[in-house]
Protein backbone atom coordinates (compact mmCIF):
# COMPACT_ATOMS: atom_id res chain seq x y z
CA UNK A 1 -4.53 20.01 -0.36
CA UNK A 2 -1.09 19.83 0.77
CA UNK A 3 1.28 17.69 -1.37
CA UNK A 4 4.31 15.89 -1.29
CA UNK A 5 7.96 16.64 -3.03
CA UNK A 6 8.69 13.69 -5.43
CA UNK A 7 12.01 12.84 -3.58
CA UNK A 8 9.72 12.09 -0.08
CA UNK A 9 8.08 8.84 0.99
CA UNK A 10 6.25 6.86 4.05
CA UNK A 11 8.23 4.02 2.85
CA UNK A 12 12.47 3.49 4.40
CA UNK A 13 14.73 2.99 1.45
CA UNK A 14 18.03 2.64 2.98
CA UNK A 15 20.55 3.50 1.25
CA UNK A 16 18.05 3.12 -1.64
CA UNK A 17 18.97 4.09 -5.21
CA UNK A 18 18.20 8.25 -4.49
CA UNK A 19 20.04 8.29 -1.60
CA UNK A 20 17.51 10.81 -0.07
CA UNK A 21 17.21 11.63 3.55
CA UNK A 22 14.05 13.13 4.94
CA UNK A 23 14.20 16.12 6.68
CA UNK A 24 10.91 15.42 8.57
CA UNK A 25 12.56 12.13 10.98
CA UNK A 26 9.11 10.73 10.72
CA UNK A 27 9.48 9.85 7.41
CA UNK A 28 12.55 7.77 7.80
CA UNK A 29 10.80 5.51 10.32
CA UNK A 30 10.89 1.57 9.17
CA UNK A 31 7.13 0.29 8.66
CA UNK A 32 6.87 -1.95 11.26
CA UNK A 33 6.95 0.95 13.70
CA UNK A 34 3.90 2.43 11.90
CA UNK A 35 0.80 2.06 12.51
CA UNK A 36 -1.95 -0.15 10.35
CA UNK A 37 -3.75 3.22 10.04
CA UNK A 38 -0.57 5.04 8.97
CA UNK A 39 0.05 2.06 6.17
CA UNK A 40 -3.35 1.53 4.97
CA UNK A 41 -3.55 5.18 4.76
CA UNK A 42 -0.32 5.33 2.62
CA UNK A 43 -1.11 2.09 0.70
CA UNK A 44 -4.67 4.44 -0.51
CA UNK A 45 -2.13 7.42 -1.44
CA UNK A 46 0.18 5.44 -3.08
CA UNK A 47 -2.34 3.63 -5.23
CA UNK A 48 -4.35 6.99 -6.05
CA UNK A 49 -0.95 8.38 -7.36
CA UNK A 50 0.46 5.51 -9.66
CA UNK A 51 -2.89 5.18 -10.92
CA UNK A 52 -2.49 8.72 -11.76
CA UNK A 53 0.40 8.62 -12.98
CA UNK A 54 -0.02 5.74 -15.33
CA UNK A 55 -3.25 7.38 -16.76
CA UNK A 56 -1.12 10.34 -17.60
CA UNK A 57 -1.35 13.02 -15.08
CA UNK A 58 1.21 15.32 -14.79
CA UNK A 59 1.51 15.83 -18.18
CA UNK A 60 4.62 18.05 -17.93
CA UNK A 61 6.49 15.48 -16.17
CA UNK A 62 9.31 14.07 -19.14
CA UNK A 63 8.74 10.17 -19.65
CA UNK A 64 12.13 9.65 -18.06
CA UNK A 65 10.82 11.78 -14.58
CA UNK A 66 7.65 9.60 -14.84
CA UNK A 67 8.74 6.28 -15.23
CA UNK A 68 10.89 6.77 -12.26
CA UNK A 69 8.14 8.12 -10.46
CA UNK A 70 5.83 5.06 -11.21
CA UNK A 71 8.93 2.73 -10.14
CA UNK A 72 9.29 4.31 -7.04
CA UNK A 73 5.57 4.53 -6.38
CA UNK A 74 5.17 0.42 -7.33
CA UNK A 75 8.17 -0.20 -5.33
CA UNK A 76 6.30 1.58 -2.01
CA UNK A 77 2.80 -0.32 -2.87
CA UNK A 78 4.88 -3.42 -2.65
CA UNK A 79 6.58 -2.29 0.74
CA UNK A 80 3.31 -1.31 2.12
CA UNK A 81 1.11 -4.08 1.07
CA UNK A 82 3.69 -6.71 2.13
CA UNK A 83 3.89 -4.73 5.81
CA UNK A 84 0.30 -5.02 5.78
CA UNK A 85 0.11 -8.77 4.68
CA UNK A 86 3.04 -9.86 7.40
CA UNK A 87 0.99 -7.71 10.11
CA UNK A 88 -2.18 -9.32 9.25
CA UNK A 89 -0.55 -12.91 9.13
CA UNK A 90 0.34 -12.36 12.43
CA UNK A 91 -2.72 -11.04 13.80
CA UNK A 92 -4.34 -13.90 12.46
CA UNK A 93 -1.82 -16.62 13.91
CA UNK A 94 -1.94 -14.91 17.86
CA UNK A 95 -3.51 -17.01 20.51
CA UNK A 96 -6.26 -14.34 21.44
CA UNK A 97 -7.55 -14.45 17.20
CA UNK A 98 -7.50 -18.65 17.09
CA UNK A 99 -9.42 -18.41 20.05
CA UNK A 100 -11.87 -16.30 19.35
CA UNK A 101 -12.67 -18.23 16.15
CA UNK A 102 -11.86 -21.94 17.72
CA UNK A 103 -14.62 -21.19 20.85
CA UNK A 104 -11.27 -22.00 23.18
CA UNK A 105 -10.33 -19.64 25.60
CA UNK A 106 -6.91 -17.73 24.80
CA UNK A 107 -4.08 -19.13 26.71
């Protein structure tokens, strides 16, 4: 199972508080330009490892290391579920959805 450096994310921070930039120039793409698969799939990762986290895996990790690791993590979930939320809200307010559900045809 191939896993990911602590200092990498799906989620754009710019000119966040680590200052990182991604090698890889997928992972500095803004969410909007991913796909619902690509966040939903991230939003699943991202709660796996905070719940992790929380429950105390990675015991090694200092507290300091940790609780910046669970920030970060809750900061993504956020990003992620509110990308998902705005793209649903949308979805839900297009002509071709109110039709489909108001037995009008679409415009």
């Amino acid at each position: 199972m191939a896993s990911r450096s602590p200092g990498t994310s799906l989620v754009l921070h710019p000119g966040g508080p680590h200052g990182e930039s991604s090698e890889d120039p997928s992972r500095s793409r803004p969410l909007r330009t991913r796909s619902t698969e690509d966040l939903e799939r991230a939003r699943c990762h991202h709660e796996r490892a905070l719940t992790a986290l929380q429950n105390g895996s990675a015991g090694t990790l200092n507290s300091t290391v940790r609780t910046r690791l669970i920030r970060r993590l809750q900061q993504d979930l956020y990003a992620l579920q509110r990308a998902l939320g705005q793209r649903e809200a949308r979805s839900k307010g297009s002509p071709a959805h109110l039709s489909a559900h108001s037995g009008e045809p679409a415009p």
